[in-house]
Protein backbone atom coordinates (compact mmCIF):
# COMPACT_ATOMS: atom_id res chain seq x y z
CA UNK A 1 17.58 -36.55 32.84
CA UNK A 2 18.37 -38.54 29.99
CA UNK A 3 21.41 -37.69 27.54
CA UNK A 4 19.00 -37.07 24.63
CA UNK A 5 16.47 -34.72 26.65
CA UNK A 6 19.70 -32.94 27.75
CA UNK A 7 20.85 -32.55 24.48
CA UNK A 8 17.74 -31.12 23.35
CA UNK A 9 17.91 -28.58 25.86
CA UNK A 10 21.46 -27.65 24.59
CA UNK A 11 20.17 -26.85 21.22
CA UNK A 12 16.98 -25.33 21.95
CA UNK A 13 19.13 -22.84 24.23
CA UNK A 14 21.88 -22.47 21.41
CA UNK A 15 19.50 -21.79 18.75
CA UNK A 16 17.75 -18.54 20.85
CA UNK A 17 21.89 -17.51 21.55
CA UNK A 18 22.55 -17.73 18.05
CA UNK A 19 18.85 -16.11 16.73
CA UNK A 20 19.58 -13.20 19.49
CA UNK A 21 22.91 -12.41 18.47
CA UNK A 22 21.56 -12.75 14.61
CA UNK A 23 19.47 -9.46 14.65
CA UNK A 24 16.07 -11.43 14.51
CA UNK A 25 13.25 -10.11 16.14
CA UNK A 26 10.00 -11.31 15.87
CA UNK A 27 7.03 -9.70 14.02
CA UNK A 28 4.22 -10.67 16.20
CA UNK A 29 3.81 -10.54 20.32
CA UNK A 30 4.34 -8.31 22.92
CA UNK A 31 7.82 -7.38 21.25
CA UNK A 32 7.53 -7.81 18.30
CA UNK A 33 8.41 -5.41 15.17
CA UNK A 34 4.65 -4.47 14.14
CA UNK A 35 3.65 -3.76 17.82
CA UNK A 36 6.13 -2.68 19.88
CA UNK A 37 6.12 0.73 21.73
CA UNK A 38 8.24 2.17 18.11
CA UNK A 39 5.89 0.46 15.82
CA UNK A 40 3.08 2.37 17.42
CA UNK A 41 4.68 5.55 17.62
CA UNK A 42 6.18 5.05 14.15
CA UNK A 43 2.24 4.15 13.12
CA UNK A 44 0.69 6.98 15.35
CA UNK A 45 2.76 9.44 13.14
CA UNK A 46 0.63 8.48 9.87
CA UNK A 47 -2.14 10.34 8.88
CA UNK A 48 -4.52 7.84 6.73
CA UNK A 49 -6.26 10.11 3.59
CA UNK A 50 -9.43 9.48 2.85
CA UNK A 51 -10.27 6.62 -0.10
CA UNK A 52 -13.41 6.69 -2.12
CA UNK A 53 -16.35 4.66 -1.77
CA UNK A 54 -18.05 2.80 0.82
CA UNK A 55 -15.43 -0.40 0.86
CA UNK A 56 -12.99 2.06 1.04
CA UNK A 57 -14.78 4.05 4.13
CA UNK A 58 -14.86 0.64 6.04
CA UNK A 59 -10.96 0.25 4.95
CA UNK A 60 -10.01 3.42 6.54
CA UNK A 61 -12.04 2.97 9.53
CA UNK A 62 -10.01 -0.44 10.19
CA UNK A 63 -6.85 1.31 9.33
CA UNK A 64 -7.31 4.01 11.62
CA UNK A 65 -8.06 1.59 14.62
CA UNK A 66 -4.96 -0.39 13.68
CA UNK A 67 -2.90 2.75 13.27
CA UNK A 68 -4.33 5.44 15.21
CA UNK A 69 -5.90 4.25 18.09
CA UNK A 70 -5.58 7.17 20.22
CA UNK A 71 -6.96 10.12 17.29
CA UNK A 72 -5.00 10.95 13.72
CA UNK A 73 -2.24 13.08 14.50
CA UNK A 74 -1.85 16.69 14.80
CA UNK A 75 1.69 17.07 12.94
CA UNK A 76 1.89 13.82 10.95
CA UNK A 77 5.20 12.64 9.63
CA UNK A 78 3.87 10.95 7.12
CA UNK A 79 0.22 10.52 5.00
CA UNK A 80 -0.59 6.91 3.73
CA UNK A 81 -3.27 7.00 1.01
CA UNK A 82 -5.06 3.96 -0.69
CA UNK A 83 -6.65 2.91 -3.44
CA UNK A 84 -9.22 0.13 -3.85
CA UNK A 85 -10.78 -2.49 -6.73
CA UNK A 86 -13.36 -4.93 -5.96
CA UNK A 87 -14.30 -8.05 -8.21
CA UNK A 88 -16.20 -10.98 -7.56
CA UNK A 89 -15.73 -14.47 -8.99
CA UNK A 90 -18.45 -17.16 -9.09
CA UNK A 91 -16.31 -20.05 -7.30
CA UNK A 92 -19.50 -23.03 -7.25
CA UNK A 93 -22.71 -23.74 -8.62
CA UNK A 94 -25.57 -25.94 -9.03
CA UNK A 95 -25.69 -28.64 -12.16
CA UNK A 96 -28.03 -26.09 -13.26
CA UNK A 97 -25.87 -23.64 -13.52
CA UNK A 98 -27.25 -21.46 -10.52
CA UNK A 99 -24.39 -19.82 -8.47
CA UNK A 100 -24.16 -21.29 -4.99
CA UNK A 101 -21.00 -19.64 -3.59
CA UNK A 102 -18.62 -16.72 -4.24
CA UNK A 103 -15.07 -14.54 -3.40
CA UNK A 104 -14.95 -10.59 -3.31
CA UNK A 105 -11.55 -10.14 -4.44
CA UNK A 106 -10.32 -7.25 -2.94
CA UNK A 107 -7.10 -5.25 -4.14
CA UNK A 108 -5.24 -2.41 -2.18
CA UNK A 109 -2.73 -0.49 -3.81
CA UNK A 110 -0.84 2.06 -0.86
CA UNK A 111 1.61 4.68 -0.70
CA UNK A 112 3.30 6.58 2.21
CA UNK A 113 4.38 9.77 1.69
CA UNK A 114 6.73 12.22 3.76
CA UNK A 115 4.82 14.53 4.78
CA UNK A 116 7.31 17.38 4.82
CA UNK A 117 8.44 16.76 1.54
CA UNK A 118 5.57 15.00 -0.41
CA UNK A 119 7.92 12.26 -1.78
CA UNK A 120 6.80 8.57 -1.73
CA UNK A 121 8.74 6.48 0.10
CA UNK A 122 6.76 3.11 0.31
CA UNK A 123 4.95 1.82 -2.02
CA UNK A 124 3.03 -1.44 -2.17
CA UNK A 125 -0.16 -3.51 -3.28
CA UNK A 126 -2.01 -5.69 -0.99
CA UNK A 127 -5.21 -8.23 -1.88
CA UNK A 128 -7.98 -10.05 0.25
CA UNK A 129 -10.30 -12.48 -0.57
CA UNK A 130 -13.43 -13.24 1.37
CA UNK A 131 -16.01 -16.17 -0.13
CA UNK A 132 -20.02 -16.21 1.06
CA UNK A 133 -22.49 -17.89 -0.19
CA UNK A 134 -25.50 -17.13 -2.60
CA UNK A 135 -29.02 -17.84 -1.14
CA UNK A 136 -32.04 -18.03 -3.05
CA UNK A 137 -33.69 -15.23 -0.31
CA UNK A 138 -32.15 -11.93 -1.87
CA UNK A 139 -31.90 -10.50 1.63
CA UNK A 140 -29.19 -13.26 2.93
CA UNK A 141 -27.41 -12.97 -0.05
CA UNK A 142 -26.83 -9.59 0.30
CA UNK A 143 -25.87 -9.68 4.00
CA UNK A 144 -23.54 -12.51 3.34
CA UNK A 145 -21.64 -10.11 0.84
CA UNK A 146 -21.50 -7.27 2.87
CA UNK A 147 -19.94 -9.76 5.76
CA UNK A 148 -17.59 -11.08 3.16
CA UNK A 149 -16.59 -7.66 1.72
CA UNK A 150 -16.33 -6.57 5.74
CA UNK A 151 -13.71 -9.87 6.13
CA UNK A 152 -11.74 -8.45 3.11
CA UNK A 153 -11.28 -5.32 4.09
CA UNK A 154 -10.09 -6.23 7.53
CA UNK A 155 -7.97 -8.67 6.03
CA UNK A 156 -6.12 -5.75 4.16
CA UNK A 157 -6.53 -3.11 6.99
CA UNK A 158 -4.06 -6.09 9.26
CA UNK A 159 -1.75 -6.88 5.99
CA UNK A 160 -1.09 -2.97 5.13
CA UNK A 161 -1.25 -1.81 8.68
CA UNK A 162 1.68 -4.80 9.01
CA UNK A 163 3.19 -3.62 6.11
CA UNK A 164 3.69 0.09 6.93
CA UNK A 165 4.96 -0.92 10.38
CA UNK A 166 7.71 -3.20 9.24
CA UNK A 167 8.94 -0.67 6.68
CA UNK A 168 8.77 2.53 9.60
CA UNK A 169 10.54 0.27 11.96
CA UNK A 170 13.61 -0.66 9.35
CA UNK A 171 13.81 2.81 8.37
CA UNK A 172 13.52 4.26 12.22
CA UNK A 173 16.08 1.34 13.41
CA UNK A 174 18.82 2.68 15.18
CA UNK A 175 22.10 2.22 13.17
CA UNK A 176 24.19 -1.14 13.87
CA UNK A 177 26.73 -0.67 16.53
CA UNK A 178 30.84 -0.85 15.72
CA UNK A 179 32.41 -3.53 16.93
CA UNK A 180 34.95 -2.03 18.78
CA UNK A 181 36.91 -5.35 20.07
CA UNK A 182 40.41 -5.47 18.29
């Protein structure tokens, strides 16, 4: 082996010592903090409230596969509940002047509550947006907005679903060890 693939190896090997000892862990993969074995305990303990509308059926829906795979639970620990606003935005057109393309713009707003004593103890906004295109048959425009609006609200079903699961895991962590080396 040469010297400089060697000292590659070093410092490939030094740099997973060094993130190991650091605390780091890594949001995605089998491991990760968003779906390890807490993170879906943590998530299985949230009940998801309803939200109005039929954007915000579909969002629920995705939550609840994300977050409660296995049925809402009985006793939940804590009860997320969301909020939606939908907008669309004309992003191309024709020289004419005839719309050819456009984004739903999708914004979440979220809380999590304790369940056991109603205070709020995350609190964030999310957004998604999903662009589709404008066809002169009225039919495939309108099925290439509901796909679009269907992309958005998967899109924010992942980002709070992520969200919710990073902030359960640092408040679940278990407390830092003492060092007890003198």
């Amino acid at each position: 082996m040469s010297g400089l693939r060697i000292a590659s190896l070093v410092a490939v090997a030094a740099a997973a010592l060094a993130l190991s000892g650091c605390g780091y862990r890594a949001v995605y993969g089998e491991h990760g903090a968003a779906t390890g074995d807490g993170a879906r305990a943590h998530l299985g303990s949230v009940k998801i409230s309803g939200i109005a509308d039929q954007r915000g059926q579909l969002l629920r829906n995705y939550l609840l596969d994300r977050m409660n795979p296995r049925g809402e639970p009985a006793t939940p620990r804590y009860v997320l509940a969301v909020t939606t606003a939908e907008s669309t935005r004309i992003t191309d057109s024709r020289p004419d002047g005839t719309a050819t393309r456009a984004d739903i713009v999708v914004i979440a707003r979220y809380n999590l509550r304790d369940a056991t004593s109603d205070l709020i103890v995350f609190n964030e906004r999310g957004d998604a947006v999903a662009t589709y295109n404008l066809l002169t048959a009225r039919f495939g425009s309108v099925a290439s907005e509901d796909e679009a609006r269907r992309r958005a609200m998967e899109q924010l079903a992942d980002q709070i679903a992520l969200q919710v699961a990073l902030f359960l895991n640092r408040r679940h962590a278990a407390p830092a060890r003492a060092d007890k080396t003198q």
